[in-house]
PDB file of N, CA and C in Angstrom:
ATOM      1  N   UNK A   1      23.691   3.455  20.436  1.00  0.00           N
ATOM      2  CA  UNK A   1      22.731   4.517  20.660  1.00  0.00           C
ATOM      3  C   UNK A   1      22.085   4.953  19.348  1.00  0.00           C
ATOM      4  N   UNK A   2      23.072   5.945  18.259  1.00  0.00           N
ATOM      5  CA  UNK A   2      21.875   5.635  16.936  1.00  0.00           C
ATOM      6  C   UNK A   2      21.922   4.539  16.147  1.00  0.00           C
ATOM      7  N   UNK A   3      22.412   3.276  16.515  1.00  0.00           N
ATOM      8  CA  UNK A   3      21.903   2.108  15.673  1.00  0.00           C
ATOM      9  C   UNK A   3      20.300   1.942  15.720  1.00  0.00           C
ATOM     10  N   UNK A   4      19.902   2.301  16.790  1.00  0.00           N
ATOM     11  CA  UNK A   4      18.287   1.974  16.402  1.00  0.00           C
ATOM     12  C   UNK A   4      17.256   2.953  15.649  1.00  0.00           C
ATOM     13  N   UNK A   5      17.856   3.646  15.835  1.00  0.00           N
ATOM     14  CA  UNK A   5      16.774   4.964  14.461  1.00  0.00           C
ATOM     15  C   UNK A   5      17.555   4.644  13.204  1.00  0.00           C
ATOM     16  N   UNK A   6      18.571   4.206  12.701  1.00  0.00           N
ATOM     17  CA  UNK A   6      18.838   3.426  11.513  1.00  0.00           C
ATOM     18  C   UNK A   6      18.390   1.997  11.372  1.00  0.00           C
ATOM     19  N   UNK A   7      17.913   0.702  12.320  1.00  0.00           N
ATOM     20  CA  UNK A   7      17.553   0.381  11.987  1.00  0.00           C
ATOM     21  C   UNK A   7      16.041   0.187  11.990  1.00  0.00           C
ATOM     22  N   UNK A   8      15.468   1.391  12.039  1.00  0.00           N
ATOM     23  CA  UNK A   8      13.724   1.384  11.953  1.00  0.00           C
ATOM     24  C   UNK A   8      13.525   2.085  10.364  1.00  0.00           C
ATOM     25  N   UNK A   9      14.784   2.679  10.036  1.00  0.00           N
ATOM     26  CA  UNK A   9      14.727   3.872   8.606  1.00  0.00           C
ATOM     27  C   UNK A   9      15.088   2.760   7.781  1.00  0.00           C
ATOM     28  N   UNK A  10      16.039   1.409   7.644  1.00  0.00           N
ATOM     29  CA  UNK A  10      16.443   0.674   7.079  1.00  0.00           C
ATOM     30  C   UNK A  10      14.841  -0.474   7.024  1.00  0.00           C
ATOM     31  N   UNK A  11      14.324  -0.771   8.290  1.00  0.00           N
ATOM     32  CA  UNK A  11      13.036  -1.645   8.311  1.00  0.00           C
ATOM     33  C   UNK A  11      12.251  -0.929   7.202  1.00  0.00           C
ATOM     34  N   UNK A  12      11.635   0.287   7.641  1.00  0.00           N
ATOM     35  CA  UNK A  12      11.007   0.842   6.904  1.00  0.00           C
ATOM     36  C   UNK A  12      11.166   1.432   5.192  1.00  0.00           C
ATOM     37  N   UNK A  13      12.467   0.984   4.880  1.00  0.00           N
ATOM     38  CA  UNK A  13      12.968   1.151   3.317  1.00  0.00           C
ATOM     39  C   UNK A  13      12.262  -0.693   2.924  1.00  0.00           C
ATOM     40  N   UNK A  14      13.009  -0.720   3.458  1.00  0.00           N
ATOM     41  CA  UNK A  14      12.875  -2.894   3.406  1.00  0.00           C
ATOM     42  C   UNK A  14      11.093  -2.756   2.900  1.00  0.00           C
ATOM     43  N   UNK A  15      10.077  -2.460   3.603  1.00  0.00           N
ATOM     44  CA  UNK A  15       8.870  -2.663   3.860  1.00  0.00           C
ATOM     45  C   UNK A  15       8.248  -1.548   3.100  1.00  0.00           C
ATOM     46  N   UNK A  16       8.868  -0.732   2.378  1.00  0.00           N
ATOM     47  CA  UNK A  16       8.391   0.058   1.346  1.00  0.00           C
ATOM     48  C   UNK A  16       7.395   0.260   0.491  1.00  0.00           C
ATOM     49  N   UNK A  17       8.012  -1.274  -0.250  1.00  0.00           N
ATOM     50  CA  UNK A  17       6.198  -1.656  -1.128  1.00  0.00           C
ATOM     51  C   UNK A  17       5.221  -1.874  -0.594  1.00  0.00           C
ATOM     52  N   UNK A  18       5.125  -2.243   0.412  1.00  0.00           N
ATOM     53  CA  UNK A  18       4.465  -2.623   1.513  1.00  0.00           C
ATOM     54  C   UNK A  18       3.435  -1.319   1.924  1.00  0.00           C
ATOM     55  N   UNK A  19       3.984  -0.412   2.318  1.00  0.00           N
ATOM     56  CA  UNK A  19       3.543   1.073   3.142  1.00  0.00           C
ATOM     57  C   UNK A  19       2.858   1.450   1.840  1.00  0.00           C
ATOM     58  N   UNK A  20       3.326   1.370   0.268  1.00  0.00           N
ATOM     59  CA  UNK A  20       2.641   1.832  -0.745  1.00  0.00           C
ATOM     60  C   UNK A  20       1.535   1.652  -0.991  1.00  0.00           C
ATOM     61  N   UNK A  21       1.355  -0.278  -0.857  1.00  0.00           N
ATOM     62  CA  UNK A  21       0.483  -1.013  -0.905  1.00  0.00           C
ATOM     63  C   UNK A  21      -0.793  -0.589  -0.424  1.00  0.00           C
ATOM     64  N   UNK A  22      -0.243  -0.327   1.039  1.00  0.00           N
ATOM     65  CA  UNK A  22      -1.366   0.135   2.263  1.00  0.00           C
ATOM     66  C   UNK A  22      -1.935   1.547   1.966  1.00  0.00           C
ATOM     67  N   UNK A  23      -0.501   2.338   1.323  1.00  0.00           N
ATOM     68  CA  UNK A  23      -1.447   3.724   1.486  1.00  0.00           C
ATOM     69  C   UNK A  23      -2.029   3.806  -0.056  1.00  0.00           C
ATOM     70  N   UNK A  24      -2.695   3.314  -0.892  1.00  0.00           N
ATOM     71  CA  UNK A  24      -3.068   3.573  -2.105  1.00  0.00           C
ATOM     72  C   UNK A  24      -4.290   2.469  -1.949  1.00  0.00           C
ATOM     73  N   UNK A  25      -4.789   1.765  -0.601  1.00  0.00           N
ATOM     74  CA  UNK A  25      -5.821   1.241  -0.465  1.00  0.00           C
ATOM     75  C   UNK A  25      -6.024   0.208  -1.479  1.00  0.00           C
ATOM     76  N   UNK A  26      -4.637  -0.664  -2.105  1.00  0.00           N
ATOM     77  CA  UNK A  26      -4.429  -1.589  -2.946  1.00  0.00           C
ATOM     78  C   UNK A  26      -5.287  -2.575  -2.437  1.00  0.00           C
ATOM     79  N   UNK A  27      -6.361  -3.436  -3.305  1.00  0.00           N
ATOM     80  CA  UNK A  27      -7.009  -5.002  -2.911  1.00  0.00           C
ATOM     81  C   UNK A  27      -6.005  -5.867  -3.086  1.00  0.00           C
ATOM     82  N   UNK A  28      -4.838  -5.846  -3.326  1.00  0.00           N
ATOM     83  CA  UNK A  28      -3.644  -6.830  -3.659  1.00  0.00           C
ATOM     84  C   UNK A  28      -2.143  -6.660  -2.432  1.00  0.00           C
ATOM     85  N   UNK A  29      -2.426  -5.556  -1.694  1.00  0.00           N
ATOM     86  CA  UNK A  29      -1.860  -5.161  -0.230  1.00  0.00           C
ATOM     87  C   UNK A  29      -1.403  -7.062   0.348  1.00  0.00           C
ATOM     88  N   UNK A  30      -1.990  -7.776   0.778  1.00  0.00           N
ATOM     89  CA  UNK A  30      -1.699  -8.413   1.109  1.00  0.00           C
ATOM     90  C   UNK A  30      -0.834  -9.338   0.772  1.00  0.00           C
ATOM     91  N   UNK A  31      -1.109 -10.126  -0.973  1.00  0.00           N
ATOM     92  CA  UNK A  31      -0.070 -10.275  -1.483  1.00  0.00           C
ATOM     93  C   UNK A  31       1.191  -9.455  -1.961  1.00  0.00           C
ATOM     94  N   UNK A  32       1.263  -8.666  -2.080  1.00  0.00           N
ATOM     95  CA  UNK A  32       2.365  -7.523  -2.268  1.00  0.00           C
ATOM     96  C   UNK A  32       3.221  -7.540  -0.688  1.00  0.00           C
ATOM     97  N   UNK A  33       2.362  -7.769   0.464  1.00  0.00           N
ATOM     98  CA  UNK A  33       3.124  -7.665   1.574  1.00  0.00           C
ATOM     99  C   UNK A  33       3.905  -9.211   1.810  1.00  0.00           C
ATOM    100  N   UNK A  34       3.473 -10.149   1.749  1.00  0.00           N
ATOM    101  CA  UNK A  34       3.785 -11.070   1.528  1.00  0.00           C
ATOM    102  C   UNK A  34       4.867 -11.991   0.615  1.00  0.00           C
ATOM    103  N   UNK A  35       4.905 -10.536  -0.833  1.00  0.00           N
ATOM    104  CA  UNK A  35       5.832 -11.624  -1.785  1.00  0.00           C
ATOM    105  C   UNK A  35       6.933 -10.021  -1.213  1.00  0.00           C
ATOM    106  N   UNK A  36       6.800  -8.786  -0.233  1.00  0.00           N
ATOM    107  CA  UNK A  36       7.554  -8.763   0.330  1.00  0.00           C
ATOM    108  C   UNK A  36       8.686  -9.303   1.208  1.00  0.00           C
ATOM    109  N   UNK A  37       8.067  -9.875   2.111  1.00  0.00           N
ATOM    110  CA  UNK A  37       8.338 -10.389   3.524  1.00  0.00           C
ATOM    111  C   UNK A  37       9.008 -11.546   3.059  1.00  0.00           C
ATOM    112  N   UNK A  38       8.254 -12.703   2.237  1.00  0.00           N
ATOM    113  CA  UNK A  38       9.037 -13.464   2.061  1.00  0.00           C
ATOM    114  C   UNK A  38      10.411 -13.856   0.660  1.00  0.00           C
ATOM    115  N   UNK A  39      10.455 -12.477  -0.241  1.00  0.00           N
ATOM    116  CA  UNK A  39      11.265 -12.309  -1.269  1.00  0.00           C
ATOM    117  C   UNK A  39      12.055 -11.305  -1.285  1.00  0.00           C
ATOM    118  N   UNK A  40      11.550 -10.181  -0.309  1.00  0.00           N
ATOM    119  CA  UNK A  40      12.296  -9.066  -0.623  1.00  0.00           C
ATOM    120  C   UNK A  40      13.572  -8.962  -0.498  1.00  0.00           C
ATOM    121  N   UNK A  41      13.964  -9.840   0.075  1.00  0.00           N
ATOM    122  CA  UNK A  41      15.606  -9.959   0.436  1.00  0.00           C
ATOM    123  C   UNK A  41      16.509 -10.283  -0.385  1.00  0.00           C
ATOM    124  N   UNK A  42      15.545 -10.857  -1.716  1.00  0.00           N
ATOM    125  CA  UNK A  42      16.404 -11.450  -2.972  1.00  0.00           C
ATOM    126  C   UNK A  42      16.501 -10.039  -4.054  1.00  0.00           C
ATOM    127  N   UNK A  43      16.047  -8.769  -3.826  1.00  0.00           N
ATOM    128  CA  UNK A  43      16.413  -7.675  -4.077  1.00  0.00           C
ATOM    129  C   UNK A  43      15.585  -7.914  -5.665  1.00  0.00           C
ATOM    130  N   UNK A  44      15.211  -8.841  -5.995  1.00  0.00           N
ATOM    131  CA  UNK A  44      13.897  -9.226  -7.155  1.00  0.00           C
ATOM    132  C   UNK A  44      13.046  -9.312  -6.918  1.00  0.00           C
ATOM    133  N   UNK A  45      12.571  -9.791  -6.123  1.00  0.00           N
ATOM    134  CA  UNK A  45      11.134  -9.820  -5.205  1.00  0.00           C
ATOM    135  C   UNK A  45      11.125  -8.248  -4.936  1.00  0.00           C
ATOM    136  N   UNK A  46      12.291  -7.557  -4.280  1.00  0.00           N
ATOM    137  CA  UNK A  46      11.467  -6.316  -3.436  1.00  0.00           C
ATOM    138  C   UNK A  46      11.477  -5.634  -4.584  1.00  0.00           C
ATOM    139  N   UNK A  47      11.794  -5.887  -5.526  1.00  0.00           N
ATOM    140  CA  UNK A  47      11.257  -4.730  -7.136  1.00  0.00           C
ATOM    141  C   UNK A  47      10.661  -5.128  -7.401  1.00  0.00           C
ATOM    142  N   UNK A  48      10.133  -6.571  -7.756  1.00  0.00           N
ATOM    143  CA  UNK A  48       8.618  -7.037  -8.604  1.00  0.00           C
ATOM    144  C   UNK A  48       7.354  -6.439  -7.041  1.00  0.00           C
ATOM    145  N   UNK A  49       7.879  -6.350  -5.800  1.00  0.00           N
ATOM    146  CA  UNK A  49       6.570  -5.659  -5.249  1.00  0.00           C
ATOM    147  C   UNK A  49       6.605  -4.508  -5.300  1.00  0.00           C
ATOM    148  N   UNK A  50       7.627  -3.360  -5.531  1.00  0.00           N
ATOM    149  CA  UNK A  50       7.764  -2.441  -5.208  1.00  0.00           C
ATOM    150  C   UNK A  50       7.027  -1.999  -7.079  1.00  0.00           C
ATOM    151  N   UNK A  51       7.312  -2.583  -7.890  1.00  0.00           N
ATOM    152  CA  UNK A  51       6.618  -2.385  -9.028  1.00  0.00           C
ATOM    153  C   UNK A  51       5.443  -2.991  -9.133  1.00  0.00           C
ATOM    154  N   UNK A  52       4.797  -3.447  -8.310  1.00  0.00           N
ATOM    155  CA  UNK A  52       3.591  -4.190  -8.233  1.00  0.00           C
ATOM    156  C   UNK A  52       2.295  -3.233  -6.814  1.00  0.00           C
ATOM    157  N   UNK A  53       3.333  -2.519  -6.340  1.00  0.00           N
ATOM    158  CA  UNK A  53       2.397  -1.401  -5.643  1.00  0.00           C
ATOM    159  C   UNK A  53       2.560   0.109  -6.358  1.00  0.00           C
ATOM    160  N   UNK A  54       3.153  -0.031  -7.223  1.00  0.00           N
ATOM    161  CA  UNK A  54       3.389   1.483  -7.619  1.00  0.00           C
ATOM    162  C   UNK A  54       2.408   0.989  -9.396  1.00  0.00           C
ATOM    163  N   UNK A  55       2.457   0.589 -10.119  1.00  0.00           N
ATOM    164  CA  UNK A  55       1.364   0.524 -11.047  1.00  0.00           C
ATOM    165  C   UNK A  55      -0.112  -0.018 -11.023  1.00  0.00           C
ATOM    166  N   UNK A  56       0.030  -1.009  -9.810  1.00  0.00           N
ATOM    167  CA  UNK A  56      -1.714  -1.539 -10.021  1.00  0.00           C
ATOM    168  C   UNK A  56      -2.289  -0.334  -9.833  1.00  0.00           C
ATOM    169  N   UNK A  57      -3.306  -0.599 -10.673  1.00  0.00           N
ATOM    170  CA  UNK A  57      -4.572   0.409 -10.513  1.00  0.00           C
ATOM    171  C   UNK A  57      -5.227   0.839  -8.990  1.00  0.00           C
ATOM    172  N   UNK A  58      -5.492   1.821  -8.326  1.00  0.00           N
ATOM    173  CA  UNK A  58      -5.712   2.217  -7.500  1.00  0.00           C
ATOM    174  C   UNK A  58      -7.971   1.808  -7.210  1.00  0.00           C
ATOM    175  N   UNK A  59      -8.544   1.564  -6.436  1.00  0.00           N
ATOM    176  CA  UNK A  59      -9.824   1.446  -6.903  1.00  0.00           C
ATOM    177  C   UNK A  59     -10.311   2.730  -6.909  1.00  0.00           C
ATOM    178  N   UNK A  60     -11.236   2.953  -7.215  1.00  0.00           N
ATOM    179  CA  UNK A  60     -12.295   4.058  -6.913  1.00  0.00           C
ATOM    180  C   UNK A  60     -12.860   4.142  -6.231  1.00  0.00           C
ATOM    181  N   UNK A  61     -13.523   5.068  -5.741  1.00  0.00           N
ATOM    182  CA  UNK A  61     -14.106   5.563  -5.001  1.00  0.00           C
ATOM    183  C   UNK A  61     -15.237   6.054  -5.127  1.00  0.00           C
ATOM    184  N   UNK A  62     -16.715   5.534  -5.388  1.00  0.00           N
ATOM    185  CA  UNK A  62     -17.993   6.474  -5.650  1.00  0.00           C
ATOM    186  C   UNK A  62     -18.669   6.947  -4.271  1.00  0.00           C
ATOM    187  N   UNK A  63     -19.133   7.637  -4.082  1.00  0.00           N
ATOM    188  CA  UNK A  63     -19.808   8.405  -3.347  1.00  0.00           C
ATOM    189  C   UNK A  63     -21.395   8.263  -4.071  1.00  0.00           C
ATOM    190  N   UNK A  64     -22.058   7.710  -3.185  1.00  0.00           N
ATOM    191  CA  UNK A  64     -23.450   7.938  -3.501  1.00  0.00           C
ATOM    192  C   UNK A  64     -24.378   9.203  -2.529  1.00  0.00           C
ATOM    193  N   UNK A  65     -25.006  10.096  -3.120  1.00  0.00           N
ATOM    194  CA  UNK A  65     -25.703  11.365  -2.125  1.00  0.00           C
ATOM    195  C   UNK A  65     -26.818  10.699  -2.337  1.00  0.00           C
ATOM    196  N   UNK A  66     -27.892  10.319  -1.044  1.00  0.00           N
ATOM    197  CA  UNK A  66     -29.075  10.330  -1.710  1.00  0.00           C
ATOM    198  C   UNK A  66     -30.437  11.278  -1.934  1.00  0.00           C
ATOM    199  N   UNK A  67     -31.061  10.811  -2.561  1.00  0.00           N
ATOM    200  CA  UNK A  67     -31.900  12.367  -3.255  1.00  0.00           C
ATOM    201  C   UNK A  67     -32.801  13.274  -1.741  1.00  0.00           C
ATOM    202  N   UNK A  68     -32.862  14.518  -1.937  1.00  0.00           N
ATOM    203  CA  UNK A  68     -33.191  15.676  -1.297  1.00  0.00           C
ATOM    204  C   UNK A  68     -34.670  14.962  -1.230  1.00  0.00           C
ATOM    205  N   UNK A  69     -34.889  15.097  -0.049  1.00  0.00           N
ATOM    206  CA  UNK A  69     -36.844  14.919   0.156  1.00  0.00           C
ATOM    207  C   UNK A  69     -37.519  16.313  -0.318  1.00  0.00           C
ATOM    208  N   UNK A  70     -38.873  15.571  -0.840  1.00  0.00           N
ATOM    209  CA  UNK A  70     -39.740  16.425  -1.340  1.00  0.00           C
ATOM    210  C   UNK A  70     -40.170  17.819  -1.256  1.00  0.00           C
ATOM    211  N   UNK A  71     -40.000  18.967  -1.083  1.00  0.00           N
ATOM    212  CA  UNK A  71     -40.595  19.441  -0.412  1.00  0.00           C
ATOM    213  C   UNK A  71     -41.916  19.838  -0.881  1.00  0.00           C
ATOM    214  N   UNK A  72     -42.734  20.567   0.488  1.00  0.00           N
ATOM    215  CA  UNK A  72     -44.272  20.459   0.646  1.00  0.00           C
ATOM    216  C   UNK A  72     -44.871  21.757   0.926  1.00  0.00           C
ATOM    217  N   UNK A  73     -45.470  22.560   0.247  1.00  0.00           N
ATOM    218  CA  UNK A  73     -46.209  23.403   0.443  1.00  0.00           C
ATOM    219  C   UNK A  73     -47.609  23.787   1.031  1.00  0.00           C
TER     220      UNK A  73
END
């Protein structure tokens, strides 16, 4: 009965770098999920991703407004 809400809290530790990846809108998300999924189990892999979603650079974000029309008297 609670084996399964431990193992969704245990999935979701596992898949960590992963969730980071995603929520910091990383362009490298995919590989990071990937050298998850298929390394993380070697407990080196899930630190080289888990350190590989927590320092890459995040992108930016510009916002362009464009200019106010003329006004006319």
């Amino acid at each position: 009965m609670f084996h399964i809400p431990i193992f969704f809290c245990l999935l979701a530790l596992y898949f960590l770098p992963s969730l980071i990846a995603g929520g910091r809108h990383l362009h490298e998300r995919t590989a990071i999920t990937l050298l998850n999924l298929f390394l993380g189990w070697t407990f080196f892999g899930w630190i080289a991703a888990l350190l590989w979603a927590i320092t890459a650079p995040a992108p930016h974000v510009v916002y362009v407004q464009p200019p106010y029309p003329p006004y006319y008297r």
